[in-house]
Protein backbone atom coordinates (compact mmCIF):
# COMPACT_ATOMS: atom_id res chain seq x y z
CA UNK A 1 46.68 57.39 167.72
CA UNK A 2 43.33 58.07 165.55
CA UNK A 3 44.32 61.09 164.57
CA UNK A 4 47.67 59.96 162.92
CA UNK A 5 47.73 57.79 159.59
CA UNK A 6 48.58 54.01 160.38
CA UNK A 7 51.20 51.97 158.74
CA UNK A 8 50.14 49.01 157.03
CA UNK A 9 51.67 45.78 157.12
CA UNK A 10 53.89 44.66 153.97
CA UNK A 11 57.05 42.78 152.97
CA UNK A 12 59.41 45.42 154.21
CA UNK A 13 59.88 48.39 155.62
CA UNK A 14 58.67 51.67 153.57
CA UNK A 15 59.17 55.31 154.64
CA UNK A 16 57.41 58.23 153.70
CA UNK A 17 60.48 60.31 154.91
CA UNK A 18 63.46 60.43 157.05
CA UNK A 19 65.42 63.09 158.79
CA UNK A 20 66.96 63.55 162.00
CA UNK A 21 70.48 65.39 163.88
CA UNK A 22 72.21 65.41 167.22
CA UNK A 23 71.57 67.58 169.85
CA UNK A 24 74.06 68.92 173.10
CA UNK A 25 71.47 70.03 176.20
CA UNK A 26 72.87 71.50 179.60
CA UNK A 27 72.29 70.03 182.76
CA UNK A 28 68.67 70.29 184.34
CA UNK A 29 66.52 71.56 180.92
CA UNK A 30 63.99 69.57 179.63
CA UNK A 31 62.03 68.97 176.68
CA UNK A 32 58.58 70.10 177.20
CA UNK A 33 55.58 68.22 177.07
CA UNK A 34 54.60 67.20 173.10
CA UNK A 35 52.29 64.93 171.27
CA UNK A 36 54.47 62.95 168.42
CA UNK A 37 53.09 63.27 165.18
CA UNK A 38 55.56 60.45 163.92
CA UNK A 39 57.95 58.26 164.59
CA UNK A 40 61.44 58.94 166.02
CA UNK A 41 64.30 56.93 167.43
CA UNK A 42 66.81 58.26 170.45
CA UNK A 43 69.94 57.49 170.96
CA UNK A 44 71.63 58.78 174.00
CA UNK A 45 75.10 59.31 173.64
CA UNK A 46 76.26 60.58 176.62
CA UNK A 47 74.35 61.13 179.92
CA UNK A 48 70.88 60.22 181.29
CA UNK A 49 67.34 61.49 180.80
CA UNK A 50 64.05 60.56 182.62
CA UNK A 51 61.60 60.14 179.65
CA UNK A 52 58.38 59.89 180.19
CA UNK A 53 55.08 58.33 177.82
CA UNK A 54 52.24 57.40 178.24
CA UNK A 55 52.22 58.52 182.21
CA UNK A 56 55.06 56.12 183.16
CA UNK A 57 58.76 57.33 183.78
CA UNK A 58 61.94 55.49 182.08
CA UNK A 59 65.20 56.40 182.93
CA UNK A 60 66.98 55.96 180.20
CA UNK A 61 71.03 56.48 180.45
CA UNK A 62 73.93 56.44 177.90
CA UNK A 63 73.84 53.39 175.07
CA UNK A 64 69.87 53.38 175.53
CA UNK A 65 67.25 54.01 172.86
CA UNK A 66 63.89 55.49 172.81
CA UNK A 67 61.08 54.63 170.88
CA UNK A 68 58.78 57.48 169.98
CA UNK A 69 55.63 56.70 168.54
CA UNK A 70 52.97 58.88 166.95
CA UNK A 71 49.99 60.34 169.40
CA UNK A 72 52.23 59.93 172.30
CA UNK A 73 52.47 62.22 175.24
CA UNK A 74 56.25 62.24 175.67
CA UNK A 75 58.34 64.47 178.07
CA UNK A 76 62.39 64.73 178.41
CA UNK A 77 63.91 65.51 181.47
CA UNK A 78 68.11 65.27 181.20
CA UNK A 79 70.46 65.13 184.10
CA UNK A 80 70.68 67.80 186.38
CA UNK A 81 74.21 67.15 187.14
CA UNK A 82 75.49 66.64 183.42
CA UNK A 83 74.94 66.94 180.45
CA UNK A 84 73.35 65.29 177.56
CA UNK A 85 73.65 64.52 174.23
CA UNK A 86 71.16 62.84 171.89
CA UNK A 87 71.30 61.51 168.23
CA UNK A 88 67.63 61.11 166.97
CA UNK A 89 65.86 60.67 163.79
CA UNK A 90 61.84 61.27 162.74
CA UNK A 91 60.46 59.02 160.19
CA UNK A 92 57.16 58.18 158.31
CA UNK A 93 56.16 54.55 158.14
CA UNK A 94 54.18 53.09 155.11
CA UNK A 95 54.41 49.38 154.92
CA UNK A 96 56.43 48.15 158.06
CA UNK A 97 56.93 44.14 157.88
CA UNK A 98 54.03 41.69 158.65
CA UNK A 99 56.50 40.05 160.84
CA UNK A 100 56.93 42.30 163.23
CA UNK A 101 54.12 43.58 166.51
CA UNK A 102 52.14 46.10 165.67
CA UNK A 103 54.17 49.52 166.30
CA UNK A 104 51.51 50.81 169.11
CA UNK A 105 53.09 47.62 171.17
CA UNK A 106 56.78 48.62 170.54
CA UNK A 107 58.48 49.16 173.76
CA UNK A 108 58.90 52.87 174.19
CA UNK A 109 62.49 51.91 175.80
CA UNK A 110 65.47 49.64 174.76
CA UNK A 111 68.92 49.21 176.98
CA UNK A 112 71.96 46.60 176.87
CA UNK A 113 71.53 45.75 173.45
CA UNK A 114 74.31 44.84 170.89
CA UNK A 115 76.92 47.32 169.84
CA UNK A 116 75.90 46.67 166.14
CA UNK A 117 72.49 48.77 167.59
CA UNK A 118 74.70 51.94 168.10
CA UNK A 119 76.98 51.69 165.14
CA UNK A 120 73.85 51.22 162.54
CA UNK A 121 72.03 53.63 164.49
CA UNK A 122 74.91 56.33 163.86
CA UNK A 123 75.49 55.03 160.26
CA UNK A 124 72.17 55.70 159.39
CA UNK A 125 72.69 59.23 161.21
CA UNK A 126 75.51 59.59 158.36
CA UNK A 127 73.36 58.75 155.55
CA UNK A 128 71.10 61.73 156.79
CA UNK A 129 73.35 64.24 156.88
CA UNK A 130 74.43 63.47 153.51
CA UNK A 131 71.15 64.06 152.21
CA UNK A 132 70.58 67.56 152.82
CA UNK A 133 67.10 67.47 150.71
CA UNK A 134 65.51 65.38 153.27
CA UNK A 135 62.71 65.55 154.57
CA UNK A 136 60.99 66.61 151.55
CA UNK A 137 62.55 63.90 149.29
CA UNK A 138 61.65 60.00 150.06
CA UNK A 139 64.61 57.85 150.94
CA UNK A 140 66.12 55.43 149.20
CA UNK A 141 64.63 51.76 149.58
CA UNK A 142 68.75 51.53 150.74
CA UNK A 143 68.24 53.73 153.51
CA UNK A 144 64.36 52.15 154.44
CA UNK A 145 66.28 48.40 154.46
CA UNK A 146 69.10 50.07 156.84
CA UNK A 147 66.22 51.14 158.91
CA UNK A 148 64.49 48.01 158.94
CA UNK A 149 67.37 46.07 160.36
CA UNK A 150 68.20 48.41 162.65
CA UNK A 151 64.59 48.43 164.10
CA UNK A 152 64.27 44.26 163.29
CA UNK A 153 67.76 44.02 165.53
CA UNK A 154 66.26 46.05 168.10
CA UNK A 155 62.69 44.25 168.32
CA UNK A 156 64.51 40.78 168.69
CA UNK A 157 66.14 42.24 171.39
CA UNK A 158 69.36 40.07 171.06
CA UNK A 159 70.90 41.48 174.23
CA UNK A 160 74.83 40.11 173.99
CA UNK A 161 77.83 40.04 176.34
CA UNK A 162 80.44 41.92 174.82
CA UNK A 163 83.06 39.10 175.43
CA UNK A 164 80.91 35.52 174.56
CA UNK A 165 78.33 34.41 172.18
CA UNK A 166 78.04 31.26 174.80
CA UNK A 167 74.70 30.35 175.23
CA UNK A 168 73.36 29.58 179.05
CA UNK A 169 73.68 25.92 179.81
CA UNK A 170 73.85 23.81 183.32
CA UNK A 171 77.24 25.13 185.59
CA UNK A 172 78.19 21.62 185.42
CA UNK A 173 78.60 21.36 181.36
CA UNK A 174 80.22 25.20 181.26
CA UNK A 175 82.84 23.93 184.31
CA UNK A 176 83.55 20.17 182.18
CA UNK A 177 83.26 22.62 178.87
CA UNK A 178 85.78 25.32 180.15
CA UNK A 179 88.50 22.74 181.34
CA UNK A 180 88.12 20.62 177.74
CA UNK A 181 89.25 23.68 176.28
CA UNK A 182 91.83 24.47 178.80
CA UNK A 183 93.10 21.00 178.20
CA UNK A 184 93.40 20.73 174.47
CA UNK A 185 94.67 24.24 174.68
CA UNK A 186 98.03 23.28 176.83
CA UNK A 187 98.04 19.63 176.74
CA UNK A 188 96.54 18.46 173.33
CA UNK A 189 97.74 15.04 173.50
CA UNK A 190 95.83 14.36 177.17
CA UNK A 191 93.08 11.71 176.60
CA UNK A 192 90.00 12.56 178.59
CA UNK A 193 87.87 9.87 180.42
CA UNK A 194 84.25 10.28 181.23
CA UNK A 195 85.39 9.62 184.88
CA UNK A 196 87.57 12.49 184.78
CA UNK A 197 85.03 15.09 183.02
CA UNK A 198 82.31 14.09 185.61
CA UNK A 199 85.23 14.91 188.16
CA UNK A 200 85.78 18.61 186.62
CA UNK A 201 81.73 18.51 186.52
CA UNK A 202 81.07 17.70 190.28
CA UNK A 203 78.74 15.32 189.04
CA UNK A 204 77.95 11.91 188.41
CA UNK A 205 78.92 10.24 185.38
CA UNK A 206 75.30 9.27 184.28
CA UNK A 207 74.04 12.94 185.42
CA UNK A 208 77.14 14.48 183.14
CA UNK A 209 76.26 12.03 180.10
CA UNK A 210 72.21 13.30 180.07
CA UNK A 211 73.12 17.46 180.50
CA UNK A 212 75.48 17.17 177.84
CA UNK A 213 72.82 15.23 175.38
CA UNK A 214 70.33 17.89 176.49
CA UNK A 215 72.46 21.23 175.94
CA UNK A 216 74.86 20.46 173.83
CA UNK A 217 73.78 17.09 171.01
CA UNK A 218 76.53 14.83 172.20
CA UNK A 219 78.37 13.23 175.00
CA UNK A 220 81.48 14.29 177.26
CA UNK A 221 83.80 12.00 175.67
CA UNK A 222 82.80 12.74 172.02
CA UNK A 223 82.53 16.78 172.58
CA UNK A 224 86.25 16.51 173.47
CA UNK A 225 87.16 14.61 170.16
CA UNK A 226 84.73 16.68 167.69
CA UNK A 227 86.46 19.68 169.73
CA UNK A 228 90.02 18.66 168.86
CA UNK A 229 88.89 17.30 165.33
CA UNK A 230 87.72 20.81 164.17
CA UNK A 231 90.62 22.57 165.15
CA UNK A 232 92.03 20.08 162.72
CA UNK A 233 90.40 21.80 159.81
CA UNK A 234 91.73 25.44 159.35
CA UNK A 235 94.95 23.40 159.13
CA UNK A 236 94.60 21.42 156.85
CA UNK A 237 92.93 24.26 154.75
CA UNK A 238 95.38 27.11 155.54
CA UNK A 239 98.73 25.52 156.48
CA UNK A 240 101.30 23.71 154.28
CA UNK A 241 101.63 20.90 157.47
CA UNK A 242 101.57 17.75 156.48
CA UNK A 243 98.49 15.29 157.92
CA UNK A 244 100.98 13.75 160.52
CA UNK A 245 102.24 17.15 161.72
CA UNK A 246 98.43 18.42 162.08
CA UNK A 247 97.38 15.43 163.76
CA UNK A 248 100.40 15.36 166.17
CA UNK A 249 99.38 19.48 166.71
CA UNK A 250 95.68 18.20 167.36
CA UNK A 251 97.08 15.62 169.96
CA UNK A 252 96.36 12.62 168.18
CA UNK A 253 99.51 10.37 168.70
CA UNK A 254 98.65 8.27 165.81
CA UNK A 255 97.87 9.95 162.44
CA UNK A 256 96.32 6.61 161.70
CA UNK A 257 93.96 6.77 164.04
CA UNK A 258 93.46 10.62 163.94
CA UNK A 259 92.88 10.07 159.77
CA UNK A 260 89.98 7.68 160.85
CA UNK A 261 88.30 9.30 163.67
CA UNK A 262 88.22 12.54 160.89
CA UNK A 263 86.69 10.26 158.53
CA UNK A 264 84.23 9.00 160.37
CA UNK A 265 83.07 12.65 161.46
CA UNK A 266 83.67 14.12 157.86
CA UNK A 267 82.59 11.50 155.48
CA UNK A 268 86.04 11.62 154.02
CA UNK A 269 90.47 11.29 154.72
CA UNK A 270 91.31 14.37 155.90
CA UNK A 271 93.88 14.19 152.77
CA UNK A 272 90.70 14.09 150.40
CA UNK A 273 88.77 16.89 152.84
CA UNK A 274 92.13 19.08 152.09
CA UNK A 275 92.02 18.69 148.38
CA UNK A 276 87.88 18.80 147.95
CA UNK A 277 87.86 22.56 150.13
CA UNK A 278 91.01 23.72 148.65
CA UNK A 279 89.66 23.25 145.20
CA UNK A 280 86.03 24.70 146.17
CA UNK A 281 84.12 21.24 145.60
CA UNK A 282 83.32 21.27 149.12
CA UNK A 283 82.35 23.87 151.64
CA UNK A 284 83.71 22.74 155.58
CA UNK A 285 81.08 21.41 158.08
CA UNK A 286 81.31 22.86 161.36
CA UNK A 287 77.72 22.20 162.31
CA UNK A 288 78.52 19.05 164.85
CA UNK A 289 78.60 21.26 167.92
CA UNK A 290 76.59 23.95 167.93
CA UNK A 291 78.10 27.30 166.59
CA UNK A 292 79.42 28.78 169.99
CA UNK A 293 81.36 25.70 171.31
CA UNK A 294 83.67 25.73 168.04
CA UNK A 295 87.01 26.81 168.98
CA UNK A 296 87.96 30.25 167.47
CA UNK A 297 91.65 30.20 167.55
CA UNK A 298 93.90 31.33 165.45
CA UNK A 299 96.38 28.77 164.01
């Protein structure tokens, strides 16, 4: 790594250059053994590969991304039964951010990261081919931010399931948490009792009351009302129902009472909230539950 200038930390990411391409190998070839003299980014499309830096082996198969780094002994070795294809792209780095580790500690291999990864990764691949006088012009700072937040989403390694943005909390508040929504979904009007989410729980009351302060800010009983209270608000934003109607589609039996509980959660009648968003003075609050507990249906 002597031998090779060293970035220097800065407010963003700055490259020297950028170019890269996509490349279709047959089963069984390799790439032989190389030293990097910069930095370059895999992507394998389709297939696997057995890449190896440093003296230790990765297998690496398709959705995966390599991280090459300069002054590293690298070797490729692609399926023997299929074969590959690779997007990649070399690039000089200036000024990387001060936020991020120090590239010689980048992991040389990434896997099971979000899809945004691929699609930026590919985007970026676009913006190259476009520029057909790269290498030997710099990129735009355009194309060194797209770089940065591709490499910033990788580093922060945000692996997601494909179908949930849930975060992990105790069995017994996902089970009480799943049938709330399952509830309020087919019977909106059912009124919940802390006896009967400890019931759905398995657990005791007491035990229920304490995991959901812990994981999720509030208790049984008042997740289920915030939970039917927000789906309360794309109504009364998007819909021409009147406050009764939404409050009878929320399963409140009384607007009365459904008008006060709002209140009391949104500082105002949800007759005023209506007006205040409608007419941009206010901005809607959805910050009582944390963001992956509020409902996302469509009304």
């Amino acid at each position: 790594m002597a031998d090779f200038p060293q970035p220097k930390k800065g407010a963003h990411l700055e490259l020297a250059y950028l170019h890269g391409g996509e490349v279709l190998f047959r089963p069984g070839e390799s790439l032989q053994p190389r030293v990097l003299s910069d930095f370059e980014l895999v992507y394998i499309i389709e297939g696997q590969v057995d890449y190896t830096a440093g003296g230790i082996t990765y297998t690496v198969a398709a959705g995966g991304f390599i991280f090459g780094r300069p002054g590293v002994h690298e070797t490729y070795w692609w399926d023997a039964g299929i074969a590959l294809r690779h997007a990649y792209f070399h690039f000089g780095i200036e000024y990387y951010p001060s936020v991020w580790p120090d590239p010689a500690n980048w992991s040389p291999v990434r896997s099971g990261l979000s899809p945004v990864c691929s699609s930026l990764f590919l985007h970026i691949l676009q913006h190259i081919y476009e520029h057909p006088e790269w290498p030997a012009v710099r990129p735009r700072p355009k194309d060194c931010h797209l770089v940065e937040v591709l490499i910033d989403t990788m580093l922060e390694n945000h692996q997601l399931e494909l179908t949930s943005f849930e975060r992990d909390r105790p069995e017994p508040v996902r089970h009480a948490l799943m049938c709330m929504r399952k509830q309020i979904e087919e019977n909106p009007r059912h009124v919940m009792t802390l006896a009967e989410a400890a019931q759905w729980a398995k657990v005791s009351e007491k035990h229920l009351c304490r995991l959901f302060t812990l994981s999720v800010g509030t208790s049984p009983v008042q997740t289920y009302l915030l939970l039917k209270l927000i789906n309360a608000c794309p109504l009364l934003i998007r819909s021409g129902l009147s406050v009764s109607e939404i409050a009878d589609r929320c399963g409140f039996d009384n607007p009365a009472y459904f008008s006060r509980r709002f209140s009391q959660v949104y500082g105002c009648s949800p007759t005023v909230f209506r007006e205040q968003v409608r007419s941009g003075k206010m901005i809607p609050k959805n910050n009582f539950l944390p963001a992956d507990l509020v409902p996302r249906r469509c009304w």
